[in-house]
Each structure stands twice: as C-alpha cells, then as structure tokens.
Protein backbone atom coordinates (compact mmCIF):
# COMPACT_ATOMS: atom_id res chain seq x y z
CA UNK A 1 -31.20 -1.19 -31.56
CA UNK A 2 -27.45 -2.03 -30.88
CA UNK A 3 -26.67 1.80 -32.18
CA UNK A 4 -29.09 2.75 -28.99
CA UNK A 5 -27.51 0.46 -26.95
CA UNK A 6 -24.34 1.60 -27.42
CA UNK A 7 -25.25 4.85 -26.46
CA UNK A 8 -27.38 4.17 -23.77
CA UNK A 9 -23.54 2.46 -22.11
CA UNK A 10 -21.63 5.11 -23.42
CA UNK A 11 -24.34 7.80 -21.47
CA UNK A 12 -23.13 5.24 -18.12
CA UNK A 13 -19.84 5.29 -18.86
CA UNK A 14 -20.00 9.22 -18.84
CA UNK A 15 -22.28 10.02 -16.31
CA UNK A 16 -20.52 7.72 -13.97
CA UNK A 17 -17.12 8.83 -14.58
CA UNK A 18 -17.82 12.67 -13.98
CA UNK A 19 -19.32 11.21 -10.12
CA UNK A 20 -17.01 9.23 -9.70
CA UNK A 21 -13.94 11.73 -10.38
CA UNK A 22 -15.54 14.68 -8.36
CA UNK A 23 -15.69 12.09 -5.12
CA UNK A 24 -12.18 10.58 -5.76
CA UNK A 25 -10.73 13.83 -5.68
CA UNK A 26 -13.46 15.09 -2.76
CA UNK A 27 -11.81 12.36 -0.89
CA UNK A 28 -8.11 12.85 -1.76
CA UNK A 29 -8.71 16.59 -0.72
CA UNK A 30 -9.91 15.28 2.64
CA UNK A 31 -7.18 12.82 3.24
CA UNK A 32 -4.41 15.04 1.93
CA UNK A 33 -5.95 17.82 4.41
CA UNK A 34 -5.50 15.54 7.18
CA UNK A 35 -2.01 14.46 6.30
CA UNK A 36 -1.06 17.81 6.03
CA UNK A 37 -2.67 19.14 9.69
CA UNK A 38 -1.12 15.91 11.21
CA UNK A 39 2.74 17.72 10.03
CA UNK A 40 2.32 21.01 9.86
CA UNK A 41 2.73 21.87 13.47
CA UNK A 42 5.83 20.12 13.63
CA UNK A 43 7.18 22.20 10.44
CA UNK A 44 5.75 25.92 12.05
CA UNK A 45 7.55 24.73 15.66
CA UNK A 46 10.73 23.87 13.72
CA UNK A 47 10.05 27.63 11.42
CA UNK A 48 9.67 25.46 8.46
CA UNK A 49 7.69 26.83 5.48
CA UNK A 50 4.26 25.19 5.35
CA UNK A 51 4.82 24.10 2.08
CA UNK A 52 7.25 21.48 2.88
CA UNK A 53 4.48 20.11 4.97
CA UNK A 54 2.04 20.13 1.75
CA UNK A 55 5.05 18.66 -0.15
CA UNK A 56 4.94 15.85 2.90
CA UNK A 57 1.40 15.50 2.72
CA UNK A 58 1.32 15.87 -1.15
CA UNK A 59 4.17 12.75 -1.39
CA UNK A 60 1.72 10.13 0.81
CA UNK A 61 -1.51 10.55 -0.88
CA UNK A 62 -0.92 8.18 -3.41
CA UNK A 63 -0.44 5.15 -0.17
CA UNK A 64 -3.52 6.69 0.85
CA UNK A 65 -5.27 6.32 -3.07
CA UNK A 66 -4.68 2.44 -2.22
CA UNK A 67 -7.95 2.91 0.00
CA UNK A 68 -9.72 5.84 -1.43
CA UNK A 69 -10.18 4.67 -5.01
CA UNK A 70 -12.28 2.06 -4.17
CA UNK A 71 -14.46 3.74 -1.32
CA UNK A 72 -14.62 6.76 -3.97
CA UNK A 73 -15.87 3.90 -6.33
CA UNK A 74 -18.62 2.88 -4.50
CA UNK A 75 -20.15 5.90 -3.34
CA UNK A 76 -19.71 7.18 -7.01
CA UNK A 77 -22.47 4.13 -7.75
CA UNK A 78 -24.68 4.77 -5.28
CA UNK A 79 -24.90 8.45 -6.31
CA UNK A 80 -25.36 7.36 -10.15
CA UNK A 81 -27.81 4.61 -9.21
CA UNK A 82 -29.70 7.47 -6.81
CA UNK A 83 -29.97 9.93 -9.69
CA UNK A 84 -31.00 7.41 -12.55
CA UNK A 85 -34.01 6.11 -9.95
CA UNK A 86 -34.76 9.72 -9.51
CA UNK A 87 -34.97 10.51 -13.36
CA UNK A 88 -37.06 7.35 -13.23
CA UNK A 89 -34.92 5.51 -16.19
CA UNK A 90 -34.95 2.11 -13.42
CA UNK A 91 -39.01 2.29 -14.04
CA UNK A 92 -38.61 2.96 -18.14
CA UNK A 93 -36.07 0.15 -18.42
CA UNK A 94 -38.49 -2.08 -16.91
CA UNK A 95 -41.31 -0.96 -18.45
CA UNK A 96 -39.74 -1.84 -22.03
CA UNK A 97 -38.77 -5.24 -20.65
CA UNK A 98 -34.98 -4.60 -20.18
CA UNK A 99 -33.16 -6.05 -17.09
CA UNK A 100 -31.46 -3.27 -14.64
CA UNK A 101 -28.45 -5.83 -15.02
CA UNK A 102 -27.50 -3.46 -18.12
CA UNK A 103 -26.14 -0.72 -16.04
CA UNK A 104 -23.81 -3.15 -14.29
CA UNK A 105 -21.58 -3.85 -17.22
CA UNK A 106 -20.05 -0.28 -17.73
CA UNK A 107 -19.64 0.14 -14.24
CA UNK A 108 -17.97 -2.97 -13.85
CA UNK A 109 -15.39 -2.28 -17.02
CA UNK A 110 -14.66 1.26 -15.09
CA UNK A 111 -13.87 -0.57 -12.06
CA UNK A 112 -11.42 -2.89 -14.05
CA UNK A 113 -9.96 -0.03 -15.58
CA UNK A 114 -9.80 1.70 -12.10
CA UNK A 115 -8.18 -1.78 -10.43
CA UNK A 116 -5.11 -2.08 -13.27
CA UNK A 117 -4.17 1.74 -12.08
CA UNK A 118 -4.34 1.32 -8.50
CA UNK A 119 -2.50 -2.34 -8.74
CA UNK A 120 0.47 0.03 -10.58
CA UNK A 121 0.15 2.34 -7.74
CA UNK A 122 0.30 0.02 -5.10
CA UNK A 123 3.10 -2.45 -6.23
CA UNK A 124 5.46 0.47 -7.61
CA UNK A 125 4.58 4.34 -7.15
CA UNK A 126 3.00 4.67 -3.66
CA UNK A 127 5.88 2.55 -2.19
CA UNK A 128 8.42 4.51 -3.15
CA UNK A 129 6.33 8.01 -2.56
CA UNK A 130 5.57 7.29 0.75
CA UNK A 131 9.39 6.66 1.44
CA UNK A 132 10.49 9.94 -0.21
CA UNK A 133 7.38 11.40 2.70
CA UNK A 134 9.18 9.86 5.12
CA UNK A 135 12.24 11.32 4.15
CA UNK A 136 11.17 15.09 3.63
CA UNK A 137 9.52 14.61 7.06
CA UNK A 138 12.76 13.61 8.87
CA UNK A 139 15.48 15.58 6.58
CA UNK A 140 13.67 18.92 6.19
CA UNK A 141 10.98 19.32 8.96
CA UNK A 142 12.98 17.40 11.78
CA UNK A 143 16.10 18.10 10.88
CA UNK A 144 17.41 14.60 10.71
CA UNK A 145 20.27 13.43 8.50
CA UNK A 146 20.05 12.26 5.33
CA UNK A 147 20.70 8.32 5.10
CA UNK A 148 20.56 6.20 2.52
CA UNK A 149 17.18 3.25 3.13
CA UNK A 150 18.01 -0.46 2.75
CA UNK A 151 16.08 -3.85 3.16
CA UNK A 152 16.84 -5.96 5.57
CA UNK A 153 18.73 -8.10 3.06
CA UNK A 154 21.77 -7.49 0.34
CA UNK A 155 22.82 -4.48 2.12
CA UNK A 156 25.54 -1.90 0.91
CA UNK A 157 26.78 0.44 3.26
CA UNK A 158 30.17 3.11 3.39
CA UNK A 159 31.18 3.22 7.28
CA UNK A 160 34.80 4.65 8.11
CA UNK A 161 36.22 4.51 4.44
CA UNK A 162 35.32 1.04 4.28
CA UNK A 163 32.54 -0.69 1.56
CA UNK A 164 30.53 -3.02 3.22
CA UNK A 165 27.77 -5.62 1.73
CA UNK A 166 25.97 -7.66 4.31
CA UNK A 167 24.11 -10.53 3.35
CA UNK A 168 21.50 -9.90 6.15
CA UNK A 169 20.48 -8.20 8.82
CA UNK A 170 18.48 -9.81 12.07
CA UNK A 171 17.13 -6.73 14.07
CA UNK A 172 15.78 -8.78 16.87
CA UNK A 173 18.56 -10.93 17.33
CA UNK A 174 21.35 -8.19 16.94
CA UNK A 175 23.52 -10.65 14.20
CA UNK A 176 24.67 -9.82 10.95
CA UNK A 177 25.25 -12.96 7.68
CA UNK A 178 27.69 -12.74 5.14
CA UNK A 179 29.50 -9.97 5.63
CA UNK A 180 32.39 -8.74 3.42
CA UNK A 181 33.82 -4.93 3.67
CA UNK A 182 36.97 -3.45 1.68
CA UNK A 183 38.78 -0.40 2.23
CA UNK A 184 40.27 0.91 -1.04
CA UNK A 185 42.95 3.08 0.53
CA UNK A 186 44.83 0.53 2.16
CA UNK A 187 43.81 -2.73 -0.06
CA UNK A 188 42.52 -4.48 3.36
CA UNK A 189 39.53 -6.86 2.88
CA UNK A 190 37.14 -8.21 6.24
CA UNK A 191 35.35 -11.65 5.61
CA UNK A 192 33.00 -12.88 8.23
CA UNK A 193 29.71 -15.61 7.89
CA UNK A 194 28.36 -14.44 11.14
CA UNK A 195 28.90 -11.10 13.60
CA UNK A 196 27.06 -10.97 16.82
CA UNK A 197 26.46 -7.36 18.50
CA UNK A 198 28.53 -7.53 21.66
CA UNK A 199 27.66 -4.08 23.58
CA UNK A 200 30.28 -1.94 22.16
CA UNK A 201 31.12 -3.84 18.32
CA UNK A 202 30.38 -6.59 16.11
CA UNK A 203 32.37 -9.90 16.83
CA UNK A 204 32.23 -12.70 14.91
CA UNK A 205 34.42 -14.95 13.04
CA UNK A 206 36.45 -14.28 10.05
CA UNK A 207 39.30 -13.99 7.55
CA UNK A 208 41.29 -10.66 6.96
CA UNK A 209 43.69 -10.11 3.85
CA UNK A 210 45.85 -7.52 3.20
CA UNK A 211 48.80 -6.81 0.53
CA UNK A 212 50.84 -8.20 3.39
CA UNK A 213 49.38 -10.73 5.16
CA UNK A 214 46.48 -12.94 5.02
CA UNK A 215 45.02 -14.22 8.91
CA UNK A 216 41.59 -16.27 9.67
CA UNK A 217 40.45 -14.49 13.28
CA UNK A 218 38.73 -16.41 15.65
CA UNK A 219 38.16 -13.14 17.42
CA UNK A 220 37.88 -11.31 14.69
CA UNK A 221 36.32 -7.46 15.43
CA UNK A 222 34.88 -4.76 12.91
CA UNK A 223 34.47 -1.52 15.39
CA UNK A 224 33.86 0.53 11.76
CA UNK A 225 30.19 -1.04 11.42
CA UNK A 226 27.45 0.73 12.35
CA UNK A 227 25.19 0.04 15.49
CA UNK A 228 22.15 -2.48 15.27
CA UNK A 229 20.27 0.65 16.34
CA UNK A 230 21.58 2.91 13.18
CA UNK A 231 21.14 0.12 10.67
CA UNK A 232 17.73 -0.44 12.20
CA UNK A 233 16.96 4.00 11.68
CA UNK A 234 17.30 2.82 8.29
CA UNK A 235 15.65 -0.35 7.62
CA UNK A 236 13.05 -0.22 5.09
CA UNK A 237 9.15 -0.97 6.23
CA UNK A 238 7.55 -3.49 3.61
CA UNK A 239 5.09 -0.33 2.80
CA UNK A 240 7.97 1.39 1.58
CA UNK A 241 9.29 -1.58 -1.18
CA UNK A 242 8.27 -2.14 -4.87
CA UNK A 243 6.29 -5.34 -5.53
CA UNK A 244 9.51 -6.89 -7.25
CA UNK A 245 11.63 -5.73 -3.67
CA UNK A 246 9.26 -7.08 -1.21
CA UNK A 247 8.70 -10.38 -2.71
CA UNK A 248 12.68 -10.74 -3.61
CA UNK A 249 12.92 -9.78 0.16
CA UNK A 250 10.58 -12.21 1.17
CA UNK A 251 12.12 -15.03 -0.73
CA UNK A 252 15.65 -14.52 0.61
CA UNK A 253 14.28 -13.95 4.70
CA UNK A 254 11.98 -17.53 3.89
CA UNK A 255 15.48 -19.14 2.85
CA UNK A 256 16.98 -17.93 5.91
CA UNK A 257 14.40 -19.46 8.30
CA UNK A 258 13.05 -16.10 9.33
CA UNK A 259 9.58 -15.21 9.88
CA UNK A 260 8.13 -13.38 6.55
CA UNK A 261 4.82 -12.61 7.88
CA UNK A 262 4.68 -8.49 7.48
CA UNK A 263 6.07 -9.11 4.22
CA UNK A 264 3.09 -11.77 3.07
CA UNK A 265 0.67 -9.01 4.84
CA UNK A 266 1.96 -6.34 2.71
CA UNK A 267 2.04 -8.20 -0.45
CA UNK A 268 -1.52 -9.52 0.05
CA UNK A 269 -3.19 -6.36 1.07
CA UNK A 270 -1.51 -4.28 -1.94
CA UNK A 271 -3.15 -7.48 -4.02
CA UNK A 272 -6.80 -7.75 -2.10
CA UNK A 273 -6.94 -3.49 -2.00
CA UNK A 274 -6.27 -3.57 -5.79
CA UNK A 275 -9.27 -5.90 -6.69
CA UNK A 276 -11.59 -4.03 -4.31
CA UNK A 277 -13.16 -1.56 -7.39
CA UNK A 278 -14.85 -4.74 -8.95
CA UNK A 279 -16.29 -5.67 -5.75
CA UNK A 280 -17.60 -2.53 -4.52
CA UNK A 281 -19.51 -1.99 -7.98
CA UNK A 282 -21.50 -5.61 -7.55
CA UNK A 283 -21.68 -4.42 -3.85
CA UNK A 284 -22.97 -0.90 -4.51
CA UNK A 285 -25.61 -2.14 -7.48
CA UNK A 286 -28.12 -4.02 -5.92
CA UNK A 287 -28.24 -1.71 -2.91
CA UNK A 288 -28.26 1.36 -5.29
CA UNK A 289 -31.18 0.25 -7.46
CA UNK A 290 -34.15 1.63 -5.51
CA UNK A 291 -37.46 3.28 -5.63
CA UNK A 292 -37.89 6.86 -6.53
CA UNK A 293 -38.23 8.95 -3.64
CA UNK A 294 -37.53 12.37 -1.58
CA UNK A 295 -33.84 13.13 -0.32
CA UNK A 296 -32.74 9.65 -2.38
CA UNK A 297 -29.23 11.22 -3.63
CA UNK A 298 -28.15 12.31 -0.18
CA UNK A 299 -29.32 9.30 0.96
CA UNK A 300 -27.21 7.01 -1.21
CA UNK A 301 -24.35 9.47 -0.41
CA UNK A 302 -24.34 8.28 3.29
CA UNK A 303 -24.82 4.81 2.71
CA UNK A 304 -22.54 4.68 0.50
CA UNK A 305 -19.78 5.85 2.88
CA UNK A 306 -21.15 3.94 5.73
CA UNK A 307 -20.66 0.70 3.53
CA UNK A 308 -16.98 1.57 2.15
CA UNK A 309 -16.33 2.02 6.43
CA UNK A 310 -17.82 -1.15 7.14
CA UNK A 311 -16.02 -3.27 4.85
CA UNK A 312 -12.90 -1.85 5.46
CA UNK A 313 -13.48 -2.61 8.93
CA UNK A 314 -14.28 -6.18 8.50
CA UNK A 315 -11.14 -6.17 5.99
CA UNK A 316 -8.58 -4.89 8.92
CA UNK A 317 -10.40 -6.72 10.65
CA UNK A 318 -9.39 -10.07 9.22
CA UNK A 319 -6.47 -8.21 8.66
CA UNK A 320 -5.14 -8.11 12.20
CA UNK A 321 -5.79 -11.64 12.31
CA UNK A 322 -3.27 -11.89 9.68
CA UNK A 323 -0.41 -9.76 10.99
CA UNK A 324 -0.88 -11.66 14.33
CA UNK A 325 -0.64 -15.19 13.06
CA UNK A 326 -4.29 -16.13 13.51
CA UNK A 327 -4.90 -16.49 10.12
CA UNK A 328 -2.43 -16.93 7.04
CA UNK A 329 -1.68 -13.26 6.09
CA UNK A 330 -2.44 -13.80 2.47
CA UNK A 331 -5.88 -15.85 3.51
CA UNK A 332 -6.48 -13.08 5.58
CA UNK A 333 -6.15 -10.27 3.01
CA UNK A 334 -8.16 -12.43 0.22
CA UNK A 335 -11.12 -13.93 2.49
CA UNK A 336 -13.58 -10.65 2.91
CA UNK A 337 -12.80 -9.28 -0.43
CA UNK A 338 -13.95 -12.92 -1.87
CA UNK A 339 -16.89 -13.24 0.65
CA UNK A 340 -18.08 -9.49 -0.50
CA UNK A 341 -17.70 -10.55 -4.04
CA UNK A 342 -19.64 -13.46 -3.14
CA UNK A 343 -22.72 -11.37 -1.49
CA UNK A 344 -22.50 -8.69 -3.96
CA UNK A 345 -22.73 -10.93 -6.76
CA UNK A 346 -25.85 -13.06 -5.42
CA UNK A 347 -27.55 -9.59 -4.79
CA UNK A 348 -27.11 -8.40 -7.85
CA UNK A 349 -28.87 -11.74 -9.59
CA UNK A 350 -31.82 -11.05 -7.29
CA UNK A 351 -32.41 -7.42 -8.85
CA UNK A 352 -34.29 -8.53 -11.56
CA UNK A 353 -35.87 -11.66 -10.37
C-alpha cells in the first residue's frame, strides 16, 4: 500500500509540474512581450537594433518572476485539480475511503520548493537584473552616460581628480554627512561633517590639509562635488539593492533619524511575495476540487487567473497603505498573505468534512 502511495504522489508531483511549467513560462512570455513593446519604440526612434530592447526586456523579467511564479502556481492547481475531477480520480478516491487532502501534500512541497527559488530571486538576482535593465535602457537605447549607481549611504565617488566618500546623502534636504575627499596629485585632503547645497556649491564646515599647511574653514567650499540633482540621477531605488544592501541601508538611514519607510516596503514585499506559492496552493485546493462537468478545465483556467488578480489587488492594496504610512509597511506586506493563508487553510479542512 505505501509502494502505491508513493506513486500515486509521485504521479502529482509530475503531472503538476509539467502544468505548472507550461503556465510559468506562458506567463513570462506574456510579461516579457509587454516589457519589450513598452521599449522598443524608443530603441527603433533612436535606430537601435530591436534586440537591445529584448536584451532590456529579457534583463527585468526576473523582477517580474517575483509576481508571476506564484499566480503561475495557482492557476497550475486549478488546471490539475480540473483535469483529475474530469478523469473522475476525486470520485475513486472517495469511493475507496481516502480523503482528497492527499493531493494537497505534493502540491504544497512544490510550492516550498518554488518559494526558496523565488526568495533567492527576489533578495539577490532580480535586484541587481533589473538595475543592469535600467542601465541598457538609458546607456544604449537613450543614449545616456554611463554612471556608476550608489545608495544613498557610504558613497564613493571620483569628481575633478578628487576621491570622495560621503557618509550620506539627504535628497530632500539638499545636505551631505561625513564627507572626506583626497586628491592624489597634489596630496590635498577636504574634511567636512556637514555641506549644505547653496545654489551654485556645497558649503559647509571643515578642515583642509595639505603638505603645506593645515586650516579648519568656517566657510569652507568644495565646487568639485557633484550637484544634488546628479547624485540624485544616480541614487539607487530599494528595488534595485540585494537583501544584505537594503537592510544595511536601512539600518544606517534609521540611525540617522531618517524616514526608512520605502526601504521596510521593499524588504517586506520581497518577504510576503516569496511565501505567496504556499498560500496560493491551500487557496487554489478547495476551490479546485469540484464536480465533474462540461468545459471544467477552461473553467478553472479563468478562475484561476481571476483569483491570482484579486489577491494581488487586495495585496497592493494593503500595500499602498503601507508606502503611505497608514499601516506599518512590513504589517502591511504580511497581513493579506496571512489572512489568505488563514481562509485557504479553513477551506481546505472543509473538503472532506
């Protein structure tokens, strides 16, 4: 019997995992065809190949896979729960007194499996992907200049001949922290704790040592920095850190006193979007279990989609709430992914009560 059994989840395990890959990669198609149309006019306008556009496209589909695995999860269930009613195996497993609750074990190892590799690609590949998009987009379709993408804290720069680290960066309040630049040609060395943007340069306080002469300014001026407006061209977006970045980043703007709320939204979206797979499955079960009947598989193929759109509207929805400061961002990212888990779970008790 436990030979049988074995097969009987090893026959899930297959069956699901041939539906499931045909609509993850239905769906990447789709949402790589959009990203693609959405550049491409942009790259014929400029007489750019079309293939950098692909390349563009090709770069942000794993931010996109953040999303899609799970919806392609879901409707993957539905289908497999459609078909198995429609061989009738629901009505044979209850006929030899098994509970349905056998198929949900398989499909909920799959989505674990499935979770682990889209936590990896949220927290380290797609953020780094989506930057190198961003890049091609500007550098080879817009014609931009290359420059080099830094967070808004522990910041090296080269401006005029001079090496620069700046502790931080406020873009709202036009100030620079801890700033220390060095020119190597002529030994000189610029110290300031704070520079405020004054129209034209940064002016702050300092100390300035050379071979010569050592001098604390109280008008102390570094013309050589760049703008608030070219450091913030290349301020990194939370979506476009690692994990390790964006929480290091996070720590360092808390200690400052500044607000960290995009960076709490980012981290606890990547974290909620990542568990998603395990909730969709004890979503999709109970409402995939159903009578034999006419037009069943298509069926389940449009529910299935219109579910995975309503919950990820209810989840941007409480989302919003987070980036505004209604809600706690992290609250707001974890709330309808546990109340799903919550429903899905008491639905699927009820399937074979």
């Amino acid at each position: 019997m436990l030979k049988e059994w074995t097969r009987f989840e090893r026959y899930i395990h297959r069956e699901h995992a041939k539906l499931f890959l045909f609509v993850f990669f239905a769906l990447c198609s789709v949402y790589t065809l959009g990203a693609f149309l959405d550049v491409v006019d942009d790259a014929l306008e400029r007489r750019v190949s079309a293939f950098v556009a692909l390349k563009v496209a090709l770069l942000k589909l794993p931010y996109g896979v953040k999303e899609l695995g799970s919806m392609a999860i879901l409707v993957s269930v539905m289908l497999f729960l459609a078909i198995s009613s429609k061989h009738l195996e629901p009505v044979i497993l209850r006929s030899l007194g098994i509970r349905l609750g056998v198929y949900l074990r398989p499909l909920l190892q799959q989505a674990l499996v499935l979770s682990f590799f889209l936590a990896v690609n949220a927290f380290y590949i797609a953020p780094h992907l989506l930057a190198l998009s961003k890049e091609t987009y500007k550098v080879e379709i817009k014609g931009e200049k290359r420059a080099k993408m830094f967070t808004p804290v522990g910041i090296w720069i080269k401006a005029s001949g001079y090496f620069c680290y700046i502790g931080y960066f406020d873009e709202q309040r036009k100030l620079l922290k801890d700033v220390r630049c060095f020119n190597p040609d002529n030994t000189t060395l610029y110290a300031a704790s704070l520079l405020v943007w004054d129209r034209k340069r940064w002016i702050g306080k300092g100390r300035f040592w050379s071979e010569k002469e050592y001098r604390k300014l109280r008008h102390l001026q570094m013309d050589f920095l760049p703008s608030p407006e070219d450091l913030s061209g290349r301020r990194k977006g939370p979506d476009e850190m690692g994990m390790g970045e964006l929480i290091s980043v996070a720590y360092d703007l808390y200690r400052e006193g500044i607000s960290v709320r995009e960076y709490l939204w980012e981290i606890g979206n990547r974290m909620a979007l990542s568990l998603t797979p395990v909730v969709m499955v004890l979503f999709a079960f109970p409402m995939g279990i159903s009578e034999p009947r006419k037009g069943q598989v298509a069926l389940a193929f449009v529910k299935g989609l219109g579910l995975a759109v309503a919950f990820y509207s209810v989840f941007y929805g409480f989302s919003y709430l987070g980036r505004e400061s209604i809600m706690n961002p992290l609250a707001a990212a974890a709330l309808p992914v546990i109340l799903t888990a919550l429903v899905g779970y008491r639905m699927a008790k009820g399937v074979d009560e």
